[in-house]
C-alpha atoms as a PDB file:
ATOM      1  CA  UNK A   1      62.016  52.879  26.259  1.00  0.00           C
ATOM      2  CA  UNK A   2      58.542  53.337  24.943  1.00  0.00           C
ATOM      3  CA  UNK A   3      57.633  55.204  27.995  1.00  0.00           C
ATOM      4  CA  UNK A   4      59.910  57.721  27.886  1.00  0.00           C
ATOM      5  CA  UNK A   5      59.806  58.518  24.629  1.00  0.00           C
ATOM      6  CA  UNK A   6      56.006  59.196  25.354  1.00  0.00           C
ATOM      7  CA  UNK A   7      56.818  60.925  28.589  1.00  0.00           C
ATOM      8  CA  UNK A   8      59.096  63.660  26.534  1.00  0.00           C
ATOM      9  CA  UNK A   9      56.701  63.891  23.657  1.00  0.00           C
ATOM     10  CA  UNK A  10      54.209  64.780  26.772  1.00  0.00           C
ATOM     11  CA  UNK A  11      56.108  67.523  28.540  1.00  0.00           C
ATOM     12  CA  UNK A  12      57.731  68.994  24.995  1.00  0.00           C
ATOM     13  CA  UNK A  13      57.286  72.592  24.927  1.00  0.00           C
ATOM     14  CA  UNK A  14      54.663  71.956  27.672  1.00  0.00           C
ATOM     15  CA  UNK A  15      54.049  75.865  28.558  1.00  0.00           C
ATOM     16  CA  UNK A  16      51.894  76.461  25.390  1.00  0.00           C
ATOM     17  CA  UNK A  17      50.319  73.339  26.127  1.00  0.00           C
ATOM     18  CA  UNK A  18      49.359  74.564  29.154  1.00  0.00           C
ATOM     19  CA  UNK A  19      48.186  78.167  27.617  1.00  0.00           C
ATOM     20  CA  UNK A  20      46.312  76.112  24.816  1.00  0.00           C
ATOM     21  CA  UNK A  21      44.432  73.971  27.573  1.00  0.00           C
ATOM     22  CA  UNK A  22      43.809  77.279  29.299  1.00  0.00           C
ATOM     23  CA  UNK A  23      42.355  79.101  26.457  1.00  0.00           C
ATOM     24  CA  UNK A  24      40.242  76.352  25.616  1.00  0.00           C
ATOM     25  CA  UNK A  25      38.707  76.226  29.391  1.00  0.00           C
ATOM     26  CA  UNK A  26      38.328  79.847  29.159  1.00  0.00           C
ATOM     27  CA  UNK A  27      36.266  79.901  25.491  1.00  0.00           C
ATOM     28  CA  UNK A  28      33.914  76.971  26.641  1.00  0.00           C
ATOM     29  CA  UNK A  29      33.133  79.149  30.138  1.00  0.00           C
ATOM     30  CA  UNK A  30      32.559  82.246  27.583  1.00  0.00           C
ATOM     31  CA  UNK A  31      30.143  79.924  25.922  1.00  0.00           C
ATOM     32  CA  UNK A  32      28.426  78.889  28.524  1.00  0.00           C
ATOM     33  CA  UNK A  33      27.591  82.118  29.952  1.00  0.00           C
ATOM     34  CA  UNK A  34      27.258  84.059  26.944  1.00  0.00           C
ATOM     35  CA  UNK A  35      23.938  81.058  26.452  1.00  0.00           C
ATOM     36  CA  UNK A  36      22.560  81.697  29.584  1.00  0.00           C
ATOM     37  CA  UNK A  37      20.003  84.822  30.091  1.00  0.00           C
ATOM     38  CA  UNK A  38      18.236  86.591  32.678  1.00  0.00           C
ATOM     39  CA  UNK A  39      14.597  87.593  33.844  1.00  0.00           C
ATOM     40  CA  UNK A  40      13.724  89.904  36.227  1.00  0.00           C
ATOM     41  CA  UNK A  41      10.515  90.546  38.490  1.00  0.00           C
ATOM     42  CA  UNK A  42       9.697  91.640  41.642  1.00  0.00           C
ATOM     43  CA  UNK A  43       8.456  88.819  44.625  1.00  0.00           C
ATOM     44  CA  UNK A  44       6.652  90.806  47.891  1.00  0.00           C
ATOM     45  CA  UNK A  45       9.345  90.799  51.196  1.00  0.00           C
ATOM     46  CA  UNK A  46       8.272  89.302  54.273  1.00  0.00           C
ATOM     47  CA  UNK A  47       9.508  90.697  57.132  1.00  0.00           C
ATOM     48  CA  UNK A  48       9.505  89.417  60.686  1.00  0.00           C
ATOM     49  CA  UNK A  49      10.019  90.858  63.813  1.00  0.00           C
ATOM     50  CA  UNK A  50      10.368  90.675  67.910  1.00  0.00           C
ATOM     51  CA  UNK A  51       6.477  90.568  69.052  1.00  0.00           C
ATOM     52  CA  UNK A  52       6.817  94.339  71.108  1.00  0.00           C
ATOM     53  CA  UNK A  53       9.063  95.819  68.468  1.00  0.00           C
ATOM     54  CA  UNK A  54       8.591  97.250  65.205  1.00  0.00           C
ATOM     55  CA  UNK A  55      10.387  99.599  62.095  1.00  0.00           C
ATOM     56  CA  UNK A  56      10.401 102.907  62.824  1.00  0.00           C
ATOM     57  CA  UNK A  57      10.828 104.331  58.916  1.00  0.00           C
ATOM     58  CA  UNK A  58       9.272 102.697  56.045  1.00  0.00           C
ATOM     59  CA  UNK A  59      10.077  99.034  54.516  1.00  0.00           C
ATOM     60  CA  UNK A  60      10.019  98.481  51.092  1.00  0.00           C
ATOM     61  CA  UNK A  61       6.847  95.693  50.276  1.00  0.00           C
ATOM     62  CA  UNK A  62       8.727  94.350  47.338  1.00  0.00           C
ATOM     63  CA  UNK A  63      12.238  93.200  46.602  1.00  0.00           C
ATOM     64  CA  UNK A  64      14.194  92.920  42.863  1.00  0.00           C
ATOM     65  CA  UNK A  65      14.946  89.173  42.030  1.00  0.00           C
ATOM     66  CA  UNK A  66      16.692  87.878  38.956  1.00  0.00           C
ATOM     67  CA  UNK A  67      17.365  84.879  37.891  1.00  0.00           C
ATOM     68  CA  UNK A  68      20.257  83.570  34.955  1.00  0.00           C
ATOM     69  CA  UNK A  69      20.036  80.501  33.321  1.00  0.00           C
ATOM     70  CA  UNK A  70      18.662  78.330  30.448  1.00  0.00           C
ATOM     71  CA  UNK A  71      16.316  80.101  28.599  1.00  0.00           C
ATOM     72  CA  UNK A  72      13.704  77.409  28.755  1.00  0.00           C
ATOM     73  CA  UNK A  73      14.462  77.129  32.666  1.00  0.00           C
ATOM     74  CA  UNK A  74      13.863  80.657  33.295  1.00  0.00           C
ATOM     75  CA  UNK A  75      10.902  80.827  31.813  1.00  0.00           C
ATOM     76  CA  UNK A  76       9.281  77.792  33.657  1.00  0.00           C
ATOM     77  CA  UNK A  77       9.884  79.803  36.774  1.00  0.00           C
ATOM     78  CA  UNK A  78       6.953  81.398  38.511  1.00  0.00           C
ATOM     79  CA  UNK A  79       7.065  84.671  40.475  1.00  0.00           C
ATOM     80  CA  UNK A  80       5.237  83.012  43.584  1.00  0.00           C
ATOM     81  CA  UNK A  81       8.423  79.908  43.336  1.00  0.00           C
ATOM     82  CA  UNK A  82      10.663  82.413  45.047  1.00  0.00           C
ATOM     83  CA  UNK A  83      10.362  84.097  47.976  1.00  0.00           C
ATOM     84  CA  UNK A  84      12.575  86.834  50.021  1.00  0.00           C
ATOM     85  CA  UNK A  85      12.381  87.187  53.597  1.00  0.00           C
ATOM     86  CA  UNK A  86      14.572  89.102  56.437  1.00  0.00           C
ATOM     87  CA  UNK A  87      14.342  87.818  60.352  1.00  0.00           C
ATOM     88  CA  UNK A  88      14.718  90.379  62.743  1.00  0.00           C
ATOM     89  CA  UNK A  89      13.147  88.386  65.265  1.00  0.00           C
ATOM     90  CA  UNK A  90      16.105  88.005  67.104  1.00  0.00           C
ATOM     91  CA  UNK A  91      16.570  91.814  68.754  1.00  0.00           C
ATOM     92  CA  UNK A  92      14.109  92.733  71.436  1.00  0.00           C
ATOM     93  CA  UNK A  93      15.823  96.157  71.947  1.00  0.00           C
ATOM     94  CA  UNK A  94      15.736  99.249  70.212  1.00  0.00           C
ATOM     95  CA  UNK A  95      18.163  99.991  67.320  1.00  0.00           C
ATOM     96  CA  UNK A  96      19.590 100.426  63.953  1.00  0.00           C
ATOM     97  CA  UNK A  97      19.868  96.600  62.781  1.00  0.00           C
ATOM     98  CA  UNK A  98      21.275  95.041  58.646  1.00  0.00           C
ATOM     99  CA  UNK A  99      20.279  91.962  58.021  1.00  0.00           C
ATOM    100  CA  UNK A 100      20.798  89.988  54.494  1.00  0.00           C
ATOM    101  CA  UNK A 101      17.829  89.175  52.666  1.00  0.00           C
ATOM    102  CA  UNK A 102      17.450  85.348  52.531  1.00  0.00           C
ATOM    103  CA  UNK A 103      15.872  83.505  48.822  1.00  0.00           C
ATOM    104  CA  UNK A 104      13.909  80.160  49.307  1.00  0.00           C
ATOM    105  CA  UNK A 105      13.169  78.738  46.066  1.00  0.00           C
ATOM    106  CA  UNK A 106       9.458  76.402  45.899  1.00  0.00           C
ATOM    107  CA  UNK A 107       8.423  74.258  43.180  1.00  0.00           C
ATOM    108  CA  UNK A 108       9.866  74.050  39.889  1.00  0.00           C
ATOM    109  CA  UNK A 109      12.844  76.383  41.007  1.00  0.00           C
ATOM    110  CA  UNK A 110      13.579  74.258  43.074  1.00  0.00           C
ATOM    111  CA  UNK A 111      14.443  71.303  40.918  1.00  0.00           C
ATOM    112  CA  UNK A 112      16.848  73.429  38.909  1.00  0.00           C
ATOM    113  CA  UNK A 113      20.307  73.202  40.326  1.00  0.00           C
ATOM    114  CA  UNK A 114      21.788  75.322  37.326  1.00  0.00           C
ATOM    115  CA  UNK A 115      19.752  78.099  38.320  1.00  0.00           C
ATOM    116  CA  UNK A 116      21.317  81.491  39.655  1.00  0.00           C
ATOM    117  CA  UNK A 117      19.260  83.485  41.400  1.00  0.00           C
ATOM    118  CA  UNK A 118      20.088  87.359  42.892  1.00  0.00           C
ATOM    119  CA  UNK A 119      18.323  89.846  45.115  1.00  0.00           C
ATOM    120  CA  UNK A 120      18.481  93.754  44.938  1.00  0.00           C
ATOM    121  CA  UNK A 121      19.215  94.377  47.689  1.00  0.00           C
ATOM    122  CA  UNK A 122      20.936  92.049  49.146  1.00  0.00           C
ATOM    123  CA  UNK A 123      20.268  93.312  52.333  1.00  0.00           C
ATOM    124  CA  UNK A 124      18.056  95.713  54.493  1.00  0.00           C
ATOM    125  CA  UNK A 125      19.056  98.355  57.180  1.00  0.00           C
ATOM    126  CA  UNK A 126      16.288  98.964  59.261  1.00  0.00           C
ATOM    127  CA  UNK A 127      15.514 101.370  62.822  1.00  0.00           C
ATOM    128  CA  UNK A 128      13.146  99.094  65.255  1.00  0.00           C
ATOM    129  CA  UNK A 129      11.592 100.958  67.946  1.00  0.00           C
ATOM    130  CA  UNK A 130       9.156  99.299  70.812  1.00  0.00           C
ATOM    131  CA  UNK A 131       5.513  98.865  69.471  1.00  0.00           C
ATOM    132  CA  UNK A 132       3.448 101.499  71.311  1.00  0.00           C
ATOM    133  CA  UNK A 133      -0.819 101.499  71.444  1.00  0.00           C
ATOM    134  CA  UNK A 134      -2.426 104.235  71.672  1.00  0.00           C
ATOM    135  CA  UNK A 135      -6.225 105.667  71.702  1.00  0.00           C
ATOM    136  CA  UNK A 136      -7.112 109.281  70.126  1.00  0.00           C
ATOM    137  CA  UNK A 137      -9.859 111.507  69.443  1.00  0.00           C
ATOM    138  CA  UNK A 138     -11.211 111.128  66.021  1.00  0.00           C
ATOM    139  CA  UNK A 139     -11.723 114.998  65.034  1.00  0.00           C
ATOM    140  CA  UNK A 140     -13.902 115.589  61.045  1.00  0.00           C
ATOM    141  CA  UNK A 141     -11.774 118.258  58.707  1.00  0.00           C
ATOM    142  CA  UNK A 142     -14.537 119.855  57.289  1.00  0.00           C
ATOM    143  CA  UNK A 143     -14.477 122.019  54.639  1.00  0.00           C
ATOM    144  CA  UNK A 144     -16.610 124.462  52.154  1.00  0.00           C
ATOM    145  CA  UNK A 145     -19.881 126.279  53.053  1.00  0.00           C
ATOM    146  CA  UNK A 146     -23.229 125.470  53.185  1.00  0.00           C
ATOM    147  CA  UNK A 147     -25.728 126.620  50.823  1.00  0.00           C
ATOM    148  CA  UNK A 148     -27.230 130.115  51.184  1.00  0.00           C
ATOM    149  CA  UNK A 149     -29.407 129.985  54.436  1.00  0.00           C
ATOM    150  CA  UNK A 150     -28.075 126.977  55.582  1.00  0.00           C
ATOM    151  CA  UNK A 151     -25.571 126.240  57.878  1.00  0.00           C
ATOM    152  CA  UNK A 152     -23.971 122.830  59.720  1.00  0.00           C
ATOM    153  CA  UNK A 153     -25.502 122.361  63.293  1.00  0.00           C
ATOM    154  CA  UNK A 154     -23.647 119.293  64.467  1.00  0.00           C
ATOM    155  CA  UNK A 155     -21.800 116.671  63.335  1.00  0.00           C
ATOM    156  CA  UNK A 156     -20.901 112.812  65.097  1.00  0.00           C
ATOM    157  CA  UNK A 157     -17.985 110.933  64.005  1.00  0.00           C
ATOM    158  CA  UNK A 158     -18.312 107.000  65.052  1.00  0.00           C
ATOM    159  CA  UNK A 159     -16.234 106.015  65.834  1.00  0.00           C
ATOM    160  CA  UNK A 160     -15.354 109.455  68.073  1.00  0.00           C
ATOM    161  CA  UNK A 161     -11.927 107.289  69.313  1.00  0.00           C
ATOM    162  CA  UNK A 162      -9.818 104.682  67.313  1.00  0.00           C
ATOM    163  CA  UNK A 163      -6.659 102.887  68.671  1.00  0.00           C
ATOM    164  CA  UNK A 164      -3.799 103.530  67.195  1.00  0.00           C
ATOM    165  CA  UNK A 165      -0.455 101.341  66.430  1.00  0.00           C
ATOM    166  CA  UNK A 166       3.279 102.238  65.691  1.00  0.00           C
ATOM    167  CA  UNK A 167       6.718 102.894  66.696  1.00  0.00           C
ATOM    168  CA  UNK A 168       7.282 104.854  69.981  1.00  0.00           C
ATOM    169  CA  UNK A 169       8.837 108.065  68.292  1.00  0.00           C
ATOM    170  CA  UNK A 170       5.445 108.170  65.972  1.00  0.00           C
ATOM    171  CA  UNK A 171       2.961 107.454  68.499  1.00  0.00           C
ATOM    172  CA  UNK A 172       3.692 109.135  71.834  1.00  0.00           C
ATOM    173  CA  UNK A 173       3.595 112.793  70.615  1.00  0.00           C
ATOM    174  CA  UNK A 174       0.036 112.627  68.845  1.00  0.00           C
ATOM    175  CA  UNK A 175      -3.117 113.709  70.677  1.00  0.00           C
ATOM    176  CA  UNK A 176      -5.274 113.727  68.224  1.00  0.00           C
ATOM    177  CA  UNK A 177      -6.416 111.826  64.624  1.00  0.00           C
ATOM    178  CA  UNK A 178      -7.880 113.867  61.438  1.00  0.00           C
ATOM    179  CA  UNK A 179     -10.074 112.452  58.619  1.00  0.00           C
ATOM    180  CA  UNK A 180      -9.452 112.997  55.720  1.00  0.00           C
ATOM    181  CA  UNK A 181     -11.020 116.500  54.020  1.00  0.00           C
ATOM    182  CA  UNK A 182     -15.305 116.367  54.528  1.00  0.00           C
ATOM    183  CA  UNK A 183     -16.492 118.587  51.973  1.00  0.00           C
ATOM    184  CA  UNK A 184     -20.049 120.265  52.977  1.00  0.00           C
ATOM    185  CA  UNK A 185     -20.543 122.758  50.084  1.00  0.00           C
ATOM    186  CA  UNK A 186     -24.067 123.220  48.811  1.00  0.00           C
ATOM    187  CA  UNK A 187     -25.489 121.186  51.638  1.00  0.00           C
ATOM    188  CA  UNK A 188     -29.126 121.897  52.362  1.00  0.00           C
ATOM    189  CA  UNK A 189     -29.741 118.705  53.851  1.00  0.00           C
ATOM    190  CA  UNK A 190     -28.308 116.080  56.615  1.00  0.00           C
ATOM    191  CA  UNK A 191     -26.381 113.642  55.297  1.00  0.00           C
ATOM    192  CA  UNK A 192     -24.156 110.703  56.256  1.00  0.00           C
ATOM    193  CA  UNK A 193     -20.885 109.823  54.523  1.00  0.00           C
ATOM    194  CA  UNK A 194     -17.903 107.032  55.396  1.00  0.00           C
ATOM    195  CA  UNK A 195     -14.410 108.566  55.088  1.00  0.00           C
ATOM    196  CA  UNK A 196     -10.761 107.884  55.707  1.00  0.00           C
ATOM    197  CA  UNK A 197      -8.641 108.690  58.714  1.00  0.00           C
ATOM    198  CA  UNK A 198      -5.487 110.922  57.949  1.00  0.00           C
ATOM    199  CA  UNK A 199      -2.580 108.431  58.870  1.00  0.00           C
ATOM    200  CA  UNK A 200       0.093 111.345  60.425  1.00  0.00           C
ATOM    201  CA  UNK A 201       2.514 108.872  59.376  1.00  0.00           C
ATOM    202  CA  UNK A 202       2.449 105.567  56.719  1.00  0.00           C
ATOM    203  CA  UNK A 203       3.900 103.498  59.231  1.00  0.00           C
ATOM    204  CA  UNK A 204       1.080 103.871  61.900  1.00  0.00           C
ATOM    205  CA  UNK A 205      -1.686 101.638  62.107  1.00  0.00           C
ATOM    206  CA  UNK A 206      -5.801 101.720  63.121  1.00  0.00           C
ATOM    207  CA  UNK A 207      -6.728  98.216  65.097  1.00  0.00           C
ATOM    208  CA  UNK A 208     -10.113  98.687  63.741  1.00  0.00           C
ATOM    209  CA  UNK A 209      -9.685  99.892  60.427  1.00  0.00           C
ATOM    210  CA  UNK A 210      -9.015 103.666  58.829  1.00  0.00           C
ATOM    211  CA  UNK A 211     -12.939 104.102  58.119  1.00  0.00           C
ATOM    212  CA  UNK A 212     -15.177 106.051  60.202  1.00  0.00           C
ATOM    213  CA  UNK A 213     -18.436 107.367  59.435  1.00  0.00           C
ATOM    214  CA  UNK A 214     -19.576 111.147  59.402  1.00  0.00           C
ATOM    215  CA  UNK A 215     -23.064 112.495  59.772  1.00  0.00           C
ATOM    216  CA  UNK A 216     -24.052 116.175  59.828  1.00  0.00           C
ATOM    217  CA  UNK A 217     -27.086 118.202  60.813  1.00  0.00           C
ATOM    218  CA  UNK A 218     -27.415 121.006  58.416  1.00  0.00           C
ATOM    219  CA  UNK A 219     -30.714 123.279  58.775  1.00  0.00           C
ATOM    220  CA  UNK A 220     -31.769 126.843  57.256  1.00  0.00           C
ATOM    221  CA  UNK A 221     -30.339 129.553  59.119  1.00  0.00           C
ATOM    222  CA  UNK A 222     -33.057 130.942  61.734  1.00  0.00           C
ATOM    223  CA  UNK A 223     -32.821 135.040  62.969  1.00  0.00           C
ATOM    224  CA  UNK A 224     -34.871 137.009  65.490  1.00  0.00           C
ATOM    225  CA  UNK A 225     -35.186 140.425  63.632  1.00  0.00           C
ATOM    226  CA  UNK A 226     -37.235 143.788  65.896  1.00  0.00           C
ATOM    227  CA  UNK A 227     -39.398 145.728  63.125  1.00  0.00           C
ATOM    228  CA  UNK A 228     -40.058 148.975  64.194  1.00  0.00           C
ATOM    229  CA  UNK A 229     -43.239 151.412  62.663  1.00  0.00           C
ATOM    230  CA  UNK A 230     -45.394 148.560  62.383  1.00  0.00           C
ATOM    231  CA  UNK A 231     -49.003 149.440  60.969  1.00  0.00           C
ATOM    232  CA  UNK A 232     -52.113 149.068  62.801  1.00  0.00           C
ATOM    233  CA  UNK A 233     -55.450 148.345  61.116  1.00  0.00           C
ATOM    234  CA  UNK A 234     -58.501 148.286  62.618  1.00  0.00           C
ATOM    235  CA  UNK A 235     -60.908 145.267  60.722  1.00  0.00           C
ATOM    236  CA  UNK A 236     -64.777 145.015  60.984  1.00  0.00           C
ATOM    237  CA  UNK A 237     -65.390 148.711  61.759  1.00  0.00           C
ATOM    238  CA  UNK A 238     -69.406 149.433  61.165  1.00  0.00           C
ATOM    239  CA  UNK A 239     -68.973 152.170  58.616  1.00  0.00           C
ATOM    240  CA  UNK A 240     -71.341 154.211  60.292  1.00  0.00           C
ATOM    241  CA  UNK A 241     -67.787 154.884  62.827  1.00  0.00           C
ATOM    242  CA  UNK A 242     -64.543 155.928  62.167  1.00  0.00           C
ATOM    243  CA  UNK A 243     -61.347 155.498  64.554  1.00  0.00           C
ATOM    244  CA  UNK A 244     -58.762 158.525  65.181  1.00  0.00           C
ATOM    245  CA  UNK A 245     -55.515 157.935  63.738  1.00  0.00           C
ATOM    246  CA  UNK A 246     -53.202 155.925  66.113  1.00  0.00           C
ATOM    247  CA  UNK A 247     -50.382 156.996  67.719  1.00  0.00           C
ATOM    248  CA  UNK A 248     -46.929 155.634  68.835  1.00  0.00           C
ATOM    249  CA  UNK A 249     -44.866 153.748  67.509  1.00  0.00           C
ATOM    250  CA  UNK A 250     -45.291 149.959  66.913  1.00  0.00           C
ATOM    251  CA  UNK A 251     -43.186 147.105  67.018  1.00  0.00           C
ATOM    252  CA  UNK A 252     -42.524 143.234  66.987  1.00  0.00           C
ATOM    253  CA  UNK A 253     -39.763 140.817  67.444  1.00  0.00           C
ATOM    254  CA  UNK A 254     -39.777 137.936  65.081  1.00  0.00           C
ATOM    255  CA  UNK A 255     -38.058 134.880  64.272  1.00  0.00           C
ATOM    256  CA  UNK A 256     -38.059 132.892  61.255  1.00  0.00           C
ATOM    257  CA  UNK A 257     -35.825 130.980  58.044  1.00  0.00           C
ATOM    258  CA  UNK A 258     -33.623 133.639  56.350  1.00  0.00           C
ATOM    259  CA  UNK A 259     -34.847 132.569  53.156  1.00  0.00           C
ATOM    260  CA  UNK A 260     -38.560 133.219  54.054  1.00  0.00           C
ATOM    261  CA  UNK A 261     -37.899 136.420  55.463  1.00  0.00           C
ATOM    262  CA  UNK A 262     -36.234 137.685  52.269  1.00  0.00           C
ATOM    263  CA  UNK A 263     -39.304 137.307  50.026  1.00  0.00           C
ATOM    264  CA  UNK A 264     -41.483 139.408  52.347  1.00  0.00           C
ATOM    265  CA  UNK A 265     -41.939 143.429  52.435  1.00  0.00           C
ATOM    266  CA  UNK A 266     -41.973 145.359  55.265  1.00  0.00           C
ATOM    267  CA  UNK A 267     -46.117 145.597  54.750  1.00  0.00           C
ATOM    268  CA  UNK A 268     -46.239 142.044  55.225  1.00  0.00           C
ATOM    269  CA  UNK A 269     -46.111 142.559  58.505  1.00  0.00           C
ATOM    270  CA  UNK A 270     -49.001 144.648  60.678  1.00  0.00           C
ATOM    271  CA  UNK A 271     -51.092 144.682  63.459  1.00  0.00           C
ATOM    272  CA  UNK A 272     -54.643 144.200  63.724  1.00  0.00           C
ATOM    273  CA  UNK A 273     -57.386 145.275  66.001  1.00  0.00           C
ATOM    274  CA  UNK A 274     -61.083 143.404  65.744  1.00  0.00           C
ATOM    275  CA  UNK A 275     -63.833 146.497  65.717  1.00  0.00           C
ATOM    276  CA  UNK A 276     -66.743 144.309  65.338  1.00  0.00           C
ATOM    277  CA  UNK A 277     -68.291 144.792  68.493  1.00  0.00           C
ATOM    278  CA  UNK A 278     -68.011 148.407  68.343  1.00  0.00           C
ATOM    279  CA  UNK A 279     -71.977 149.416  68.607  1.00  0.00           C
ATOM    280  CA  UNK A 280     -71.300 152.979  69.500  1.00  0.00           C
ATOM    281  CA  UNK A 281     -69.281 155.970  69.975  1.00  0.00           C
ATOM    282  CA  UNK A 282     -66.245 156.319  72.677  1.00  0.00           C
ATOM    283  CA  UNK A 283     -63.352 154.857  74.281  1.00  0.00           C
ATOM    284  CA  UNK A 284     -62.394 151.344  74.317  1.00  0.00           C
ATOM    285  CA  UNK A 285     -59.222 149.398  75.137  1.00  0.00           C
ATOM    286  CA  UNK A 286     -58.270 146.981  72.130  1.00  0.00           C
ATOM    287  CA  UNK A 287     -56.410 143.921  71.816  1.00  0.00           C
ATOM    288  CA  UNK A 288     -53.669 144.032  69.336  1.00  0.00           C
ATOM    289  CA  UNK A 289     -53.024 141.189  67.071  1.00  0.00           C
ATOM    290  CA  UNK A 290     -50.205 140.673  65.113  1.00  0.00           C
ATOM    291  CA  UNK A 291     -50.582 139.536  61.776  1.00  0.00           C
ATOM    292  CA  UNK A 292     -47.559 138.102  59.922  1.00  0.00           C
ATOM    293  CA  UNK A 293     -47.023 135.664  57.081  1.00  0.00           C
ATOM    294  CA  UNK A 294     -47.237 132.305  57.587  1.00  0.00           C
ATOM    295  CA  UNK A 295     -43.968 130.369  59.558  1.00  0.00           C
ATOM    296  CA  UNK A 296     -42.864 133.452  60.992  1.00  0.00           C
ATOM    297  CA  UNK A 297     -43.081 133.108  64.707  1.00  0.00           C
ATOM    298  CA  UNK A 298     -43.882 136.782  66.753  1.00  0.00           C
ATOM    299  CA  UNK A 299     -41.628 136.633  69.739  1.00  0.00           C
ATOM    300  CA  UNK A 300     -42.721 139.877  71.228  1.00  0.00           C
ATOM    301  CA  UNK A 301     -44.484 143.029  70.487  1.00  0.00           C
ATOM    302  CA  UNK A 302     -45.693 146.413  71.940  1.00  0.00           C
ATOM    303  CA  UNK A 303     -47.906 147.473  72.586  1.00  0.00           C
ATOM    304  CA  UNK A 304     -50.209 144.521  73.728  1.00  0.00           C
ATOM    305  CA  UNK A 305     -53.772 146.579  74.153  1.00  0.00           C
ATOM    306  CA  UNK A 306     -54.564 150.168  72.813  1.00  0.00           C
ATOM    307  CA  UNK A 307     -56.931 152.805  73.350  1.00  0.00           C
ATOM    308  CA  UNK A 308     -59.434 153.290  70.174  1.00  0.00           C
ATOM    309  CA  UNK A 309     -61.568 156.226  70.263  1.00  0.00           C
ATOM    310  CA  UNK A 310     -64.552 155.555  68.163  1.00  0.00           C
ATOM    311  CA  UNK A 311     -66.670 158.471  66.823  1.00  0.00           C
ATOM    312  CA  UNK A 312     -69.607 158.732  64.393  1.00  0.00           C
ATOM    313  CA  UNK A 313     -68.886 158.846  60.644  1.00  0.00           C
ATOM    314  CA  UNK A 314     -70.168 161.875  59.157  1.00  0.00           C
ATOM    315  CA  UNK A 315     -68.956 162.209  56.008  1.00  0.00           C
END
């Protein structure tokens, strides 16, 4: 009789027993999550593929993790304790392929079975392409001028050919590999420099590293210039003799550094013709001698000999 009586005390009115039960679950779950927090930070993705295939478009290095829980769990937690990883080892063919991105946890994570932990995102969407080698001509983008006078005779890149790694679509197409800008402006001497290759796309790869090394020749400018009306002057003449004027016209063809050339008149430059052993009156055939300023190189000039007539000073 006992029993029964409990029984009906039991299931009296049991609906707002069953709402009171169900409100009290409900508060203590409120209470437990309003108590936990969250941290967030960013772990590096590793991503692995099919040996001769590779992503076509750019991956993202880094993936969003965040973990809820205690607040003295959470902060235990090291960044290196969790890692992210996708596999898309398993398609050796060309395609658009989504894979989930999987969480291990290491260390102290790991002994916290209360701990939540989410990835953004939860998944990656990637285009794989066959990998595709290739090896192209290194070619220098040089820019600016030279100083004044100057200017760039050669240039060597080494190394002149690199090999070159990436997706079909990015690699086949491509003759050619750029550095990156070589500036030359106010150069007046030869010079050697290490600079980066120009990647035509961030995906693409250099087997032996984006570095190459430039060298230049730069040297002053050199002209060939024809002077025409050049003076003759007769040296060593015994004054007891004077020459008749000359006549004709006189040139030479020289060569020299721009730069030198500017800082001399056209006097500078002259012929000469050695009277000393004049010893009396007449005709006589003369060598002529060019006489120029130092570094300045005579490539031709006319006439080679000329006729002097000598005749007695009487003045």
């Amino acid at each position: 009789m006992k029993l029964r009586a409990v029984l009906e005390r039991s299931l009296h009115n049991w609906p707002v027993k069953i709402i009171s039960i169900a409100a009290a679950l409900l508060l203590f779950l409120f209470y437990r999550v309003s108590s936990l927090e969250e941290r967030f930070f960013n772990v590096p993705l590793v991503l692995t593929f099919h040996e001769n295939y590779i992503p076509a478009e750019n991956v993202p290095e880094t993936v969003r993790i965040i973990i809820r829980g205690r607040n003295e769990d959470i902060k235990l937690v090291l960044e290196d304790e969790i890692e992210a990883s996708v596999d898309f080892s398993e398609y050796g063919r060309e395609g658009r392929f989504r894979k989930p991105v999987q969480i291990k946890k290491k260390g102290f994570a790991m002994d916290i079975s209360s701990l939540e932990i989410r990835v953004e995102p939860r998944e990656l969407s990637l285009l794989i392409e066959s990998l595709m080698v290739k090896t192209l001509e290194v070619i220098p983008s040089v820019i600016g001028y030279t100083e004044k006078g100057y200017e760039l005779i050669q240039n060597f890149i080494t190394p002149s050919s690199v090999e070159v790694f990436g997706s079909r679509s990015k690699i086949e197409n491509l003759e050619k590999i750029y550095t990156e800008e070589i500036d030359i402006s106010s150069k007046i001497d030869d010079f050697t420099t290490r600079v980066r290759l120009k990647k035509p796309d961030s995906s693409l790869s250099f087997s032996g590293g984006d570095i190459v090394e430039f060298s230049a020749s730069i040297k002053p400018v050199t002209v060939v210039r024809s002077m025409l009306g050049v003076d003759i002057i007769a040296i060593d003449l015994d004054s007891n003799y004077k020459i008749a004027e000359f006549q004709g016209i006189y040139s030479m063809e020289i060569q020299g550094k721009i730069l030198e050339l500017e800082k001399y008149l056209p006097e500078d430059f002259r012929f000469t013709i050695d009277c000393s052993t004049l010893r009396k009156p007449g005709q006589y055939y003369l060598p002529v001698i060019p006489d120029v300023p130092a570094g300045i190189l005579v490539l031709n000039y006319e006439p080679k000999e000329i006729r002097v007539n000598v005749m007695e000073n009487n003045q």
